[in-house]
C-alpha atoms as a PDB file:
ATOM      1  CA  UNK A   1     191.320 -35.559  47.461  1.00  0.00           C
ATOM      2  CA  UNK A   2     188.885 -38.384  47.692  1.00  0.00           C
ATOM      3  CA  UNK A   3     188.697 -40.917  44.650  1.00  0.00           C
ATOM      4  CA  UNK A   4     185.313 -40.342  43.792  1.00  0.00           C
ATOM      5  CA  UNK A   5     185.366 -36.646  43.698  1.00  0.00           C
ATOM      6  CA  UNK A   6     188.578 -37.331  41.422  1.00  0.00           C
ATOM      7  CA  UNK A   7     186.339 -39.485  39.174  1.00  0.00           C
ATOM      8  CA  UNK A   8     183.930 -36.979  39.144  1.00  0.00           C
ATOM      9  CA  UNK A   9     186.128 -34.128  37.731  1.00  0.00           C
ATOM     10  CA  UNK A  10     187.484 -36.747  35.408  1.00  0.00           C
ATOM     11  CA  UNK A  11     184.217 -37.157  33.798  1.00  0.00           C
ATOM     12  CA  UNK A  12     183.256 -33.668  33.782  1.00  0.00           C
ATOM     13  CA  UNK A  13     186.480 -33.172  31.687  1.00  0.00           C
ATOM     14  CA  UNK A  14     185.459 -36.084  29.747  1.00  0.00           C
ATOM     15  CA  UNK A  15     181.766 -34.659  29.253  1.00  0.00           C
ATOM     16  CA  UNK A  16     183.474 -31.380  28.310  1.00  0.00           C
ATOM     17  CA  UNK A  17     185.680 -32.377  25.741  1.00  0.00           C
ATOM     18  CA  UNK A  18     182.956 -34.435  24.265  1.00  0.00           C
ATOM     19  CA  UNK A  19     180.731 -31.382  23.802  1.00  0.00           C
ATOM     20  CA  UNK A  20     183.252 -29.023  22.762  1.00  0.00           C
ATOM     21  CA  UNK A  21     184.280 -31.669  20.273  1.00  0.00           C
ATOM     22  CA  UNK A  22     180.471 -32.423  18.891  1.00  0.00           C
ATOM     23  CA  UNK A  23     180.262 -28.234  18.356  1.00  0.00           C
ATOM     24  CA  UNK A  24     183.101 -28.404  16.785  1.00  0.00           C
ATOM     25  CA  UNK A  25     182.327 -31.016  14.349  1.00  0.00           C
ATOM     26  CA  UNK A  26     178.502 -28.847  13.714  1.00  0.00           C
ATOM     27  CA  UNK A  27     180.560 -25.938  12.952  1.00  0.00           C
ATOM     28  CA  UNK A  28     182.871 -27.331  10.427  1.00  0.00           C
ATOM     29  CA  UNK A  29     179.907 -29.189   8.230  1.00  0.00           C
ATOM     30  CA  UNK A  30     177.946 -25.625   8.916  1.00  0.00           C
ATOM     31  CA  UNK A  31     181.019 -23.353   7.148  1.00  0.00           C
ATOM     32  CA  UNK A  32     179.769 -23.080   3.480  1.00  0.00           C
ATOM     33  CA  UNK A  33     175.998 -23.708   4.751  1.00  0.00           C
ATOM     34  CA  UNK A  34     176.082 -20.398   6.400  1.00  0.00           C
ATOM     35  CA  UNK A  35     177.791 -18.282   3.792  1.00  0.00           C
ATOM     36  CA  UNK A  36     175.454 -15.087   2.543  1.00  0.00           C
ATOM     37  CA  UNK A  37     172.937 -15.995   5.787  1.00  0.00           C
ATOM     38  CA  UNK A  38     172.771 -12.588   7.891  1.00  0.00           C
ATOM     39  CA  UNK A  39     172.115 -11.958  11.602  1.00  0.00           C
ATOM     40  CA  UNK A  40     169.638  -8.544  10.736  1.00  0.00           C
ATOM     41  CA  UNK A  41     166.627 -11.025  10.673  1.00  0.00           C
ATOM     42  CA  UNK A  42     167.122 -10.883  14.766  1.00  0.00           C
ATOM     43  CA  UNK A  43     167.383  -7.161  15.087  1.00  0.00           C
ATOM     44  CA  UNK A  44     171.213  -6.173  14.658  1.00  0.00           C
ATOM     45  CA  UNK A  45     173.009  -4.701  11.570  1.00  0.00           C
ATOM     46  CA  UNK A  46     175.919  -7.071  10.503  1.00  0.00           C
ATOM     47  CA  UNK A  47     177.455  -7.843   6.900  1.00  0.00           C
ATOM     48  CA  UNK A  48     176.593 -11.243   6.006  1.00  0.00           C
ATOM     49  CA  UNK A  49     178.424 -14.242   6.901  1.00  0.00           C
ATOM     50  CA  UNK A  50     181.493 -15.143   4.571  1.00  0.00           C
ATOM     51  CA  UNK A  51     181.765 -18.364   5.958  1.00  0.00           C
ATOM     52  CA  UNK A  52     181.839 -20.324   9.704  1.00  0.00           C
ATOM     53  CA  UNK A  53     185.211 -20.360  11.323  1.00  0.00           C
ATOM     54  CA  UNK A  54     185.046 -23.179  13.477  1.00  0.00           C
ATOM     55  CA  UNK A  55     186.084 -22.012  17.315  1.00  0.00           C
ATOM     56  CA  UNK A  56     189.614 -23.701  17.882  1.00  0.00           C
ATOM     57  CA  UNK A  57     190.505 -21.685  20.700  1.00  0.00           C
ATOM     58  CA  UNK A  58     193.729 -22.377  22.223  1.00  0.00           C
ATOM     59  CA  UNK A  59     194.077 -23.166  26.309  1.00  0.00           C
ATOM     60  CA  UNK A  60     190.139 -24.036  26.097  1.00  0.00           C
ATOM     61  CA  UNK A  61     189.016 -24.228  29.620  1.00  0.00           C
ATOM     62  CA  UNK A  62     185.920 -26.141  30.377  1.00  0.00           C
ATOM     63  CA  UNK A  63     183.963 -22.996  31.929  1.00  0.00           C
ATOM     64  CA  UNK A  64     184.470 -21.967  28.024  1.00  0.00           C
ATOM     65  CA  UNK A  65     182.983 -23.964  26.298  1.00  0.00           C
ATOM     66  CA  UNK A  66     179.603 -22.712  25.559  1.00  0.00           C
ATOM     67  CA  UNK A  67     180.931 -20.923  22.821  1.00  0.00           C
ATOM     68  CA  UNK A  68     178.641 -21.230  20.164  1.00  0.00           C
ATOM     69  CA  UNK A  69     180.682 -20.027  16.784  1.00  0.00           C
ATOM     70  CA  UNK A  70     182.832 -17.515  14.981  1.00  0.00           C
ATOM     71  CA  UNK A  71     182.140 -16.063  11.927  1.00  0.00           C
ATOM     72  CA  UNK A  72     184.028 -13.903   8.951  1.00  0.00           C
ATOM     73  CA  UNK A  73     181.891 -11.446   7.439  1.00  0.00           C
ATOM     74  CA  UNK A  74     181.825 -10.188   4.363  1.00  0.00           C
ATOM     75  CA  UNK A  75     183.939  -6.614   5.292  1.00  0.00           C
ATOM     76  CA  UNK A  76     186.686  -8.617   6.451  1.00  0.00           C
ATOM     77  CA  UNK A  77     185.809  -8.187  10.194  1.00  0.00           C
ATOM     78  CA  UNK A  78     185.525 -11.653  12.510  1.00  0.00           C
ATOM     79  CA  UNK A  79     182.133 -12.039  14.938  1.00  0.00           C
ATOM     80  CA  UNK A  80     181.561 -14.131  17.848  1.00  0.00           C
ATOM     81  CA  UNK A  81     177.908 -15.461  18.332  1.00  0.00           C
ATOM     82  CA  UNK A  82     176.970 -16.641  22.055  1.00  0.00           C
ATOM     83  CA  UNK A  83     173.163 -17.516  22.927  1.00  0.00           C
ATOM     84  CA  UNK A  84     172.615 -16.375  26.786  1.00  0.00           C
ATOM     85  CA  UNK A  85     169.562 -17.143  28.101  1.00  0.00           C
ATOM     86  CA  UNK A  86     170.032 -14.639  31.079  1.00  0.00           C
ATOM     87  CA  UNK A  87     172.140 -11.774  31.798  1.00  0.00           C
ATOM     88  CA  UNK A  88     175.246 -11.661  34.062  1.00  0.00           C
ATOM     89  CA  UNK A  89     177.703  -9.050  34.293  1.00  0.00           C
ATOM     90  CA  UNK A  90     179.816 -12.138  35.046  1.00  0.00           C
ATOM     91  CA  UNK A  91     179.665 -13.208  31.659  1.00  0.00           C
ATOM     92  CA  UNK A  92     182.392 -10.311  30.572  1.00  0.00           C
ATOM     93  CA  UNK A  93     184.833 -12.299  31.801  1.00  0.00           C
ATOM     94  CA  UNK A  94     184.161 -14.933  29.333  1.00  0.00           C
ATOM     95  CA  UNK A  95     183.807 -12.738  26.600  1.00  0.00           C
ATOM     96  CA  UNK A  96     186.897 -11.258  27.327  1.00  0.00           C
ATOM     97  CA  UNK A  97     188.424 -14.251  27.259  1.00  0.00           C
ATOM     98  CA  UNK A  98     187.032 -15.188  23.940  1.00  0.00           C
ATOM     99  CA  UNK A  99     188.660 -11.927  22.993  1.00  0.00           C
ATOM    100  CA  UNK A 100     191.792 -12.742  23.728  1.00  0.00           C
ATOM    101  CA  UNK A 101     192.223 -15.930  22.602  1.00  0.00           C
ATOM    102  CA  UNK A 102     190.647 -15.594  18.837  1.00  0.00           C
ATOM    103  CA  UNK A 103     192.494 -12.236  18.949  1.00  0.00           C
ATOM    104  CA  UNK A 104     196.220 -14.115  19.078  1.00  0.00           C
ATOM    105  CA  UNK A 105     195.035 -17.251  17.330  1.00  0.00           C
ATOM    106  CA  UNK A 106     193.795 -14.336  14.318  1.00  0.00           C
ATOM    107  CA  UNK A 107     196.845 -12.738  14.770  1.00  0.00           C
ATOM    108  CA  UNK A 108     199.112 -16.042  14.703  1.00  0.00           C
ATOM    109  CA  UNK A 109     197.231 -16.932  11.404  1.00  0.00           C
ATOM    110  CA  UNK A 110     197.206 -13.530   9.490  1.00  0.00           C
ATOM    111  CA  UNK A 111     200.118 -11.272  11.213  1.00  0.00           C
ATOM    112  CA  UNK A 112     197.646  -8.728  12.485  1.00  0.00           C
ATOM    113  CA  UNK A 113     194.844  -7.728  15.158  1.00  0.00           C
ATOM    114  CA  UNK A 114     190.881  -8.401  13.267  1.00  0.00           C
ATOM    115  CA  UNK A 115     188.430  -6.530  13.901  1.00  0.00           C
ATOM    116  CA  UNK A 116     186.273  -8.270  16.076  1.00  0.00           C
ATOM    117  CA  UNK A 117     182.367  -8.291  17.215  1.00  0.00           C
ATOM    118  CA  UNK A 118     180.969  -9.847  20.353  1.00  0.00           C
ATOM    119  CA  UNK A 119     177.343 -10.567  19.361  1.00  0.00           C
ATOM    120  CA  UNK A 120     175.150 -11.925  22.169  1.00  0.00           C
ATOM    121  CA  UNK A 121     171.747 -13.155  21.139  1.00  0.00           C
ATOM    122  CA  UNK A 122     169.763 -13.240  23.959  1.00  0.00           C
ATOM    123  CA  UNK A 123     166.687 -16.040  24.214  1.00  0.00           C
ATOM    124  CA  UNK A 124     163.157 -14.395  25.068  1.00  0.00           C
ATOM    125  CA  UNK A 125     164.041 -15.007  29.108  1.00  0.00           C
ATOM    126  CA  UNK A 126     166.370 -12.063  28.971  1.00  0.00           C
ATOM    127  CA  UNK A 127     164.297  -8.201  28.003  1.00  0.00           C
ATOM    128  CA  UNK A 128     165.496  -5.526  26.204  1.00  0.00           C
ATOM    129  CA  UNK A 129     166.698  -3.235  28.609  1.00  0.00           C
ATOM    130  CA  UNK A 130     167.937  -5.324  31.840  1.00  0.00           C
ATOM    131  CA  UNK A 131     171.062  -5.982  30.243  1.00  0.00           C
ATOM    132  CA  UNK A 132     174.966  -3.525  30.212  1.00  0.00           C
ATOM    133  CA  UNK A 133     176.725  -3.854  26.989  1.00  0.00           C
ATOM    134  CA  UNK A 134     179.225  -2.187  27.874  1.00  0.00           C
ATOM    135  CA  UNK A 135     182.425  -3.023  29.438  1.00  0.00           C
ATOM    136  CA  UNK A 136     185.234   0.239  30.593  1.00  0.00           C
ATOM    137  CA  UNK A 137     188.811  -0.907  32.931  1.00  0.00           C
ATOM    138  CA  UNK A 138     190.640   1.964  31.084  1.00  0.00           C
ATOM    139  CA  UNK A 139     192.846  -0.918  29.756  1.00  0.00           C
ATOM    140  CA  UNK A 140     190.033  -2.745  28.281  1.00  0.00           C
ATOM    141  CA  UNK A 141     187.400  -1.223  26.317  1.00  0.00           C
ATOM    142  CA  UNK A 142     184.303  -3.138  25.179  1.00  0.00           C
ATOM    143  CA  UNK A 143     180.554  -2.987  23.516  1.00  0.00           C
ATOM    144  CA  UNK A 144     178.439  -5.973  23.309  1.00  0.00           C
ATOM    145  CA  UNK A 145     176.241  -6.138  19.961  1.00  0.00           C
ATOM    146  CA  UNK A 146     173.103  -7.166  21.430  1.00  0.00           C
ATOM    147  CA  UNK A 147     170.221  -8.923  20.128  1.00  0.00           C
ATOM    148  CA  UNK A 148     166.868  -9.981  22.066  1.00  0.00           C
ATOM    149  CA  UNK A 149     164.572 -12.727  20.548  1.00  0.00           C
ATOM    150  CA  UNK A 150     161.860 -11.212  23.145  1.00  0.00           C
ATOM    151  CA  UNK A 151     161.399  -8.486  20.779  1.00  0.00           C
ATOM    152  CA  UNK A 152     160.321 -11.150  17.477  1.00  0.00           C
ATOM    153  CA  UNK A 153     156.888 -12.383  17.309  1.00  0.00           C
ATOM    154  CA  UNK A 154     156.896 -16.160  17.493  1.00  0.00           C
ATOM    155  CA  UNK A 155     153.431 -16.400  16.097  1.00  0.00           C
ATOM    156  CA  UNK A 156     154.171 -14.583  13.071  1.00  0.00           C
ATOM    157  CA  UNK A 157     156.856 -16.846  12.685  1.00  0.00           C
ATOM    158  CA  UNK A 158     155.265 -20.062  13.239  1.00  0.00           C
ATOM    159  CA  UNK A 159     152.333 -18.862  11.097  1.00  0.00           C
ATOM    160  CA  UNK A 160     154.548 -17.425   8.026  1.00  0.00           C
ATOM    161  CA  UNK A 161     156.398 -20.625   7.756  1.00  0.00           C
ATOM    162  CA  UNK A 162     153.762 -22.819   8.283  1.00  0.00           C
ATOM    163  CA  UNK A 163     151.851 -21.038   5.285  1.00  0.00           C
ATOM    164  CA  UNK A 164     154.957 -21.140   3.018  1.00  0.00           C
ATOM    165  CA  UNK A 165     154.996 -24.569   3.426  1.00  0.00           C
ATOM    166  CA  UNK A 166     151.353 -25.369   3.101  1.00  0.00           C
ATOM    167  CA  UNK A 167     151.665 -23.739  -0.038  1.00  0.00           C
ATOM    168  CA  UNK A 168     154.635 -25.736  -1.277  1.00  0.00           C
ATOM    169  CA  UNK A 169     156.850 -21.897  -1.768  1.00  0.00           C
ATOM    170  CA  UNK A 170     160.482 -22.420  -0.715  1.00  0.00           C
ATOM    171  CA  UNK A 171     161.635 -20.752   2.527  1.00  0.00           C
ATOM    172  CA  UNK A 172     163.676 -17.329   1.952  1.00  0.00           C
ATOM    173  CA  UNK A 173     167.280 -17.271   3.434  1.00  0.00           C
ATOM    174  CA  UNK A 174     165.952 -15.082   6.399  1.00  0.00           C
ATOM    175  CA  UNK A 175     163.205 -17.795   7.156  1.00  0.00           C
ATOM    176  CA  UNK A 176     165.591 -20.104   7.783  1.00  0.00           C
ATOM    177  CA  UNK A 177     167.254 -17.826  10.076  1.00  0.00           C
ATOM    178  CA  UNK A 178     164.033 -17.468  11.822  1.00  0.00           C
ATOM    179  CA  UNK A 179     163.183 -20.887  12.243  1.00  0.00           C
ATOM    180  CA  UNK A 180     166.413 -22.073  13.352  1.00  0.00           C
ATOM    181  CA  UNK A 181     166.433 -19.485  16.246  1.00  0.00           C
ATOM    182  CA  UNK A 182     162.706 -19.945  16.826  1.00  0.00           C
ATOM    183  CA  UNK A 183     162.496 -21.872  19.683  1.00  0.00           C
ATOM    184  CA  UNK A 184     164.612 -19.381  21.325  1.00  0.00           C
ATOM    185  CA  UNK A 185     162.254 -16.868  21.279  1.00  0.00           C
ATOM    186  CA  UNK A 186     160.393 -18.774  23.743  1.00  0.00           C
ATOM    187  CA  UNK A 187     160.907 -18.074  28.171  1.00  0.00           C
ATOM    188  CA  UNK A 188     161.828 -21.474  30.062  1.00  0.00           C
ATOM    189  CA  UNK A 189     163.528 -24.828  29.361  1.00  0.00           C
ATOM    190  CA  UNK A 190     160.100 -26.620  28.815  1.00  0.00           C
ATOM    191  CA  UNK A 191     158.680 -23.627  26.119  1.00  0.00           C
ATOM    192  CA  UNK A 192     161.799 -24.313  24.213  1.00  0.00           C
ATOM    193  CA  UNK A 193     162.048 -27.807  24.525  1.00  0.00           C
ATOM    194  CA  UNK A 194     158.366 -28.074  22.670  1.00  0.00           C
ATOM    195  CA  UNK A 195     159.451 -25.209  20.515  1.00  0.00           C
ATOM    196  CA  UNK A 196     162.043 -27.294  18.896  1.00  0.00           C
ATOM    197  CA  UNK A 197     160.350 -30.042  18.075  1.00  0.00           C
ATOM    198  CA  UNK A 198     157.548 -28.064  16.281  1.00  0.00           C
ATOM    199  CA  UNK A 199     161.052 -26.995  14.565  1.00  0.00           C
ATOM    200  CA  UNK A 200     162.111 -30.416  13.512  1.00  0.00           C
ATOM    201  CA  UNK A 201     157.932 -30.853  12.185  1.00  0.00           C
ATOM    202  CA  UNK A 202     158.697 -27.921  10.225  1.00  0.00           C
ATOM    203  CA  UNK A 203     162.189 -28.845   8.640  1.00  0.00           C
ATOM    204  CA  UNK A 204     160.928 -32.236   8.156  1.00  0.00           C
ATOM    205  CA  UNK A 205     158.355 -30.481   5.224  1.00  0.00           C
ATOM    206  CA  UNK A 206     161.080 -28.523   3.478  1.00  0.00           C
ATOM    207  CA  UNK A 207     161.469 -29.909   0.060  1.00  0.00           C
ATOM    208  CA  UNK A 208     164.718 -28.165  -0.363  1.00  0.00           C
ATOM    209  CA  UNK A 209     167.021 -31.028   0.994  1.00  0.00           C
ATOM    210  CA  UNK A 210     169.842 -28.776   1.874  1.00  0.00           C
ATOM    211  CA  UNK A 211     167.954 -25.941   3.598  1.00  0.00           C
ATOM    212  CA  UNK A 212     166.408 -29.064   5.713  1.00  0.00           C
ATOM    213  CA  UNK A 213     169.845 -30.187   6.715  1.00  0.00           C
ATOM    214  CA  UNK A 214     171.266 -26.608   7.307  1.00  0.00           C
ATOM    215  CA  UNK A 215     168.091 -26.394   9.602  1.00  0.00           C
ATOM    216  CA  UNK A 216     168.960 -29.628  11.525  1.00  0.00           C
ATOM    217  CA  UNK A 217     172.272 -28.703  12.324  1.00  0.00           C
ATOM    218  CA  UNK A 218     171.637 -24.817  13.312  1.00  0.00           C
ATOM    219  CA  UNK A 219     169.364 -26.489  15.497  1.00  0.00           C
ATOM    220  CA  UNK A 220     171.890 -29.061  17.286  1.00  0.00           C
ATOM    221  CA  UNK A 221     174.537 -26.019  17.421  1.00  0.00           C
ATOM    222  CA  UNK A 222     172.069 -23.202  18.608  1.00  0.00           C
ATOM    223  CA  UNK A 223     170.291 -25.187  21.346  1.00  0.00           C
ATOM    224  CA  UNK A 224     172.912 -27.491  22.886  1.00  0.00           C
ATOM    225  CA  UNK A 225     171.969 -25.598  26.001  1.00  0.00           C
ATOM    226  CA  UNK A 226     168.672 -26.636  26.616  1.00  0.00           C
ATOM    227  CA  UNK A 227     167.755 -29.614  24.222  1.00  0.00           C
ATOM    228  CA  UNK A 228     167.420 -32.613  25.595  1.00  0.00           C
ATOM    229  CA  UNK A 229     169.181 -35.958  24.373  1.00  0.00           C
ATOM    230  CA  UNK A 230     166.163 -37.727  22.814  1.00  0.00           C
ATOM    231  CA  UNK A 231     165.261 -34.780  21.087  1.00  0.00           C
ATOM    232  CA  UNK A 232     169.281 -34.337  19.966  1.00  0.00           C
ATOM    233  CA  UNK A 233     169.231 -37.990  18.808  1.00  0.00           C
ATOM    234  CA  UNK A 234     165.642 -37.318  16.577  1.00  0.00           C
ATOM    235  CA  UNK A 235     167.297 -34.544  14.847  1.00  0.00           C
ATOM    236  CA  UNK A 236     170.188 -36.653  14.070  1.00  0.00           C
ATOM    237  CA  UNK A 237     168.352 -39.406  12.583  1.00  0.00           C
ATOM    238  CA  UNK A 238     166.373 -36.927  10.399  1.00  0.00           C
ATOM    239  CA  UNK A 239     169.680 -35.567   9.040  1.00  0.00           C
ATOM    240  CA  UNK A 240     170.865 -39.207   8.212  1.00  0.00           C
ATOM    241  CA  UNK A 241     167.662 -39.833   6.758  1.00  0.00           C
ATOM    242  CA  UNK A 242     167.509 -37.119   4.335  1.00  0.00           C
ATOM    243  CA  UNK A 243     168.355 -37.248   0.784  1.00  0.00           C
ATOM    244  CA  UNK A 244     171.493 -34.647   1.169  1.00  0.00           C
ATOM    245  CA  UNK A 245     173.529 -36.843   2.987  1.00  0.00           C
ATOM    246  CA  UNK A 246     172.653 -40.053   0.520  1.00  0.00           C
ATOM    247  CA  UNK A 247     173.622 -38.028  -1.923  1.00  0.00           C
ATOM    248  CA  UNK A 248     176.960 -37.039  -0.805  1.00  0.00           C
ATOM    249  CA  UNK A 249     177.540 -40.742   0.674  1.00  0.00           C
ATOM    250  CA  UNK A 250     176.715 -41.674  -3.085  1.00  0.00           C
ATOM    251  CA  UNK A 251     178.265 -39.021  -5.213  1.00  0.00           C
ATOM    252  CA  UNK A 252     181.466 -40.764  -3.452  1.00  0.00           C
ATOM    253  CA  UNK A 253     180.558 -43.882  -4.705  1.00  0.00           C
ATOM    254  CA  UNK A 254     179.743 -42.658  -8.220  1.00  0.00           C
ATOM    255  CA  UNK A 255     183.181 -41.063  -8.188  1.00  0.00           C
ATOM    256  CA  UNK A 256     184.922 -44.029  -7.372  1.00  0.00           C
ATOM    257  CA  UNK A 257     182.946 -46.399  -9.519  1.00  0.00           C
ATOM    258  CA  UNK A 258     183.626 -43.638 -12.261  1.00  0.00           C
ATOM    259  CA  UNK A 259     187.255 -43.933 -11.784  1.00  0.00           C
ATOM    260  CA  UNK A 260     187.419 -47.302 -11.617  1.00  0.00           C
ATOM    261  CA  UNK A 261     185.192 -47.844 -15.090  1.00  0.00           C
ATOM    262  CA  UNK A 262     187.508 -44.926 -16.517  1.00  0.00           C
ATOM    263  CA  UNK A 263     190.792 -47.342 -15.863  1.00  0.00           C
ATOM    264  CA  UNK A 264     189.215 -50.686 -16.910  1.00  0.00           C
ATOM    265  CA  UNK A 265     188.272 -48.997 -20.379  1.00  0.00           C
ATOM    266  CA  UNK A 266     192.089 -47.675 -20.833  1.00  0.00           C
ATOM    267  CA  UNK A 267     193.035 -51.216 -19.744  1.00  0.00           C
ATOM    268  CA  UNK A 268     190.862 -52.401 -22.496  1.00  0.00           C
ATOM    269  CA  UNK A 269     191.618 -50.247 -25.186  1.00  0.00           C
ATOM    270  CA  UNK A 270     195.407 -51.091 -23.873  1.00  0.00           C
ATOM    271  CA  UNK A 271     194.670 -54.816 -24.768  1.00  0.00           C
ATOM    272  CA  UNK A 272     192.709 -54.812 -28.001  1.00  0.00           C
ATOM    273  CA  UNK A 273     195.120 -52.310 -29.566  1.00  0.00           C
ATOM    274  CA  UNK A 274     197.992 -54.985 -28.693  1.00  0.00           C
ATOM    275  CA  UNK A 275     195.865 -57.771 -30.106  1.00  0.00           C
ATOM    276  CA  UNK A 276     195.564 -55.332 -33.437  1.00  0.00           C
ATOM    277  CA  UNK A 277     198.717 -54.817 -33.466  1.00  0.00           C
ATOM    278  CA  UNK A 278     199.044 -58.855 -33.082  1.00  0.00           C
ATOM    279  CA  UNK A 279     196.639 -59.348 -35.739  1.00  0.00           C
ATOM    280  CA  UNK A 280     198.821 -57.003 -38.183  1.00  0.00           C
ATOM    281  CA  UNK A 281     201.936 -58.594 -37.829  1.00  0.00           C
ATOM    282  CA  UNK A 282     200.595 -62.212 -38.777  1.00  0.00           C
ATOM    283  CA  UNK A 283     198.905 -60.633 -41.724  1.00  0.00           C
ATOM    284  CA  UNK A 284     202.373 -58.909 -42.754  1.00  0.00           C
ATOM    285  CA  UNK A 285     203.948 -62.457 -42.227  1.00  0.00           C
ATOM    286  CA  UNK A 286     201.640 -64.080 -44.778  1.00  0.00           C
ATOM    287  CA  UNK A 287     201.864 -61.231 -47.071  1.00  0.00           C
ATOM    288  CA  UNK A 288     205.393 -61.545 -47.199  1.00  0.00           C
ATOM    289  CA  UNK A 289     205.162 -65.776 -47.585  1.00  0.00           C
ATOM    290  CA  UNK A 290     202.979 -65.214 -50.757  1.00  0.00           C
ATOM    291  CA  UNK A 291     199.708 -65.913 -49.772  1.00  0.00           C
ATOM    292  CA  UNK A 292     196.867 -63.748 -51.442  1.00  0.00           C
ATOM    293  CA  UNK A 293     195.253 -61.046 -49.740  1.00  0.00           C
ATOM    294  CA  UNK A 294     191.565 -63.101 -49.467  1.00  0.00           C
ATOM    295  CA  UNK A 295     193.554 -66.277 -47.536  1.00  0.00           C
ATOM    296  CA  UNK A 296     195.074 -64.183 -45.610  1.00  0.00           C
ATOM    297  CA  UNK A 297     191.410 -61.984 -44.930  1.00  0.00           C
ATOM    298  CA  UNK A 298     190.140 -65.086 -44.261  1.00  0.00           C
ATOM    299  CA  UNK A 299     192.384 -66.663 -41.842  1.00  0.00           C
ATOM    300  CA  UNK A 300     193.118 -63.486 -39.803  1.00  0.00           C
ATOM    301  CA  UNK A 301     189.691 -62.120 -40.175  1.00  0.00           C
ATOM    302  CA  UNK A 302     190.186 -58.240 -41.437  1.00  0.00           C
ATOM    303  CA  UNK A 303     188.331 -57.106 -44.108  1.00  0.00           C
ATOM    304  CA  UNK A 304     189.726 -56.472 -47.218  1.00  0.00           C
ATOM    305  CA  UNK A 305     190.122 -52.798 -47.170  1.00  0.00           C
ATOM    306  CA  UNK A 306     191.985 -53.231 -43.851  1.00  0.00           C
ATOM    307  CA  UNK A 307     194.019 -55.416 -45.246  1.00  0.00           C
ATOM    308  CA  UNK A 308     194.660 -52.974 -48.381  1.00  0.00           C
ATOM    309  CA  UNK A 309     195.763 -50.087 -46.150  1.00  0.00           C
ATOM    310  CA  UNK A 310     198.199 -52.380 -44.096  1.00  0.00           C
ATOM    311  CA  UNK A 311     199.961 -53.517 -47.332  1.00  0.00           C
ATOM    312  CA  UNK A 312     200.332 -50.690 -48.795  1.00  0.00           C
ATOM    313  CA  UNK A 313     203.533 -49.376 -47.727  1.00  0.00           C
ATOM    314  CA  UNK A 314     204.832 -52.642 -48.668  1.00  0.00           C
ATOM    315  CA  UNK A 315     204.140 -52.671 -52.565  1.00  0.00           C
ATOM    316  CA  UNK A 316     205.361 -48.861 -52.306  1.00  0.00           C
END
């Protein structure tokens, strides 16, 4: 094999790992974000999301790697989410290896077989209708839950969000949802590419720090296929620009600086209790030598009363 086309596979392997390794990282800050969100806003009847199981698949091969993420719902039963922006009967192959691989890593993990759900959202390129969900070799038995962002009005989306917001009300649960899949209800690379930045505009005016974030990051996961870098890189610099992630970055501080104050003061307390206890003694001492109670008030500088209270189990 020629050196260069040995280099090249290198850096595909390289530029594989990388990616699987960024969606990786996406779906472990998404895992409490997505808890009670539900897939029924696009069409398909699911429990909600428990939380995001992030998709450590063993023997990942790079042809796998555009899976997007695995979620527990709340019966118990395990989903995988893949975005397909056209149909392939080739694609069962993938999916069945998806299968089998979160089936023995589930069954490593918790002793038995989960239930499991393939659900492939497909973009607006793909219509309801051109696609199989099904899957029958005797051995292997399969349905597809389908859902196709064709069938969801993008105006009605762009227009109730954009009124919510106008208005200052907070974005439901299920608006979210919408607007983090909306610029996959759009046909070609270019539509989508313009969708998501009229995304970004519209995360960029939610008030509710957390919901922006949540946004952000649904929309680096969900369109890794078709975003473009500079668009990748805005949507990272509005994430570390928002208050959320100060926050967090601080509320570390605080805790430190908390601790830190918390020790000082027990050092403190530590010291002027062994000064009092200083203090005492050399008041005992002069007690005991025979000088009167105001010298000695005077010289150690206790009151009176204090003094009292630390002689009195000596004239007892």
């Amino acid at each position: 094999m020629k050196r260069k086309q040995v280099k090249k596979m290198q850096t595909n392997r390289n530029d594989s790992a990388i990616a699987y390794q960024n969606k990786d990282i996406v779906s472990k800050v998404m895992a409490e974000e997505f808890k009670g969100k539900t897939f029924a806003v696009y069409g398909i009847d699911v429990p909600k999301v428990k939380r995001a199981d992030p998709t450590n698949l063993p023997v990942i091969e790079a042809n796998e790697l555009k899976l997007d993420n695995l979620f527990e719902l709340e019966d118990g039963s395990y989903a995988i989410v893949d975005y397909e922006s056209e149909y392939s009967e080739k694609n069962k192959k993938k999916y069945i290896g998806y299968i089998a691989r979160i089936a023995q890593r589930l069954y490593n993990e918790n002793g038995c077989f989960p239930r499991l759900k393939i659900i492939i959202i497909y973009t607006a390129d793909v219509k309801h209708g051109t696609t199989d969900p099904y899957l029958d070799m005797d051995a292997v038995k399969f349905k597809l839950t389908e859902a196709f962002l064709s069938g969801l009005d993008t105006k009605e989306i762009n227009d109730g969000i954009k009124s919510k917001l106008d208005s200052e009300i907070s974005l439901s649960d299920e608006d979210l949802m919408k607007l983090v899949i909306y610029p996959l209800t759009f046909e070609g690379v270019d539509e989508k590419r313009i969708a998501i930045n009229v995304a970004i505009d519209f995360a960029k005016r939610i008030t509710d720090e957390k919901a922006a974030v949540f946004v952000y990051k649904c929309l680096l996961a969900f369109t890794d296929k078709v975003i473009d870098k500079e668009t990748a890189e805005r949507i990272r610099r509005e994430i570390g620009m928002t208050k959320v992630e100060q926050i967090i970055e601080q509320e570390k501080i605080d805790a430190v600086n908390q601790a830190v104050k918390e020790e000082r003061a027990k050092a403190d307390q530590k010291v002027a209790r062994a000064a009092e206890r200083t203090t005492e003694k050399i008041a005992i001492n002069m007690y005991n030598a025979g000088d009167s109670i105001e010298k000695i008030s005077e010289c150690v500088g206790l009151s009176l009363t204090r003094l009292e209270e630390i002689f009195a189990p000596l004239k007892a």
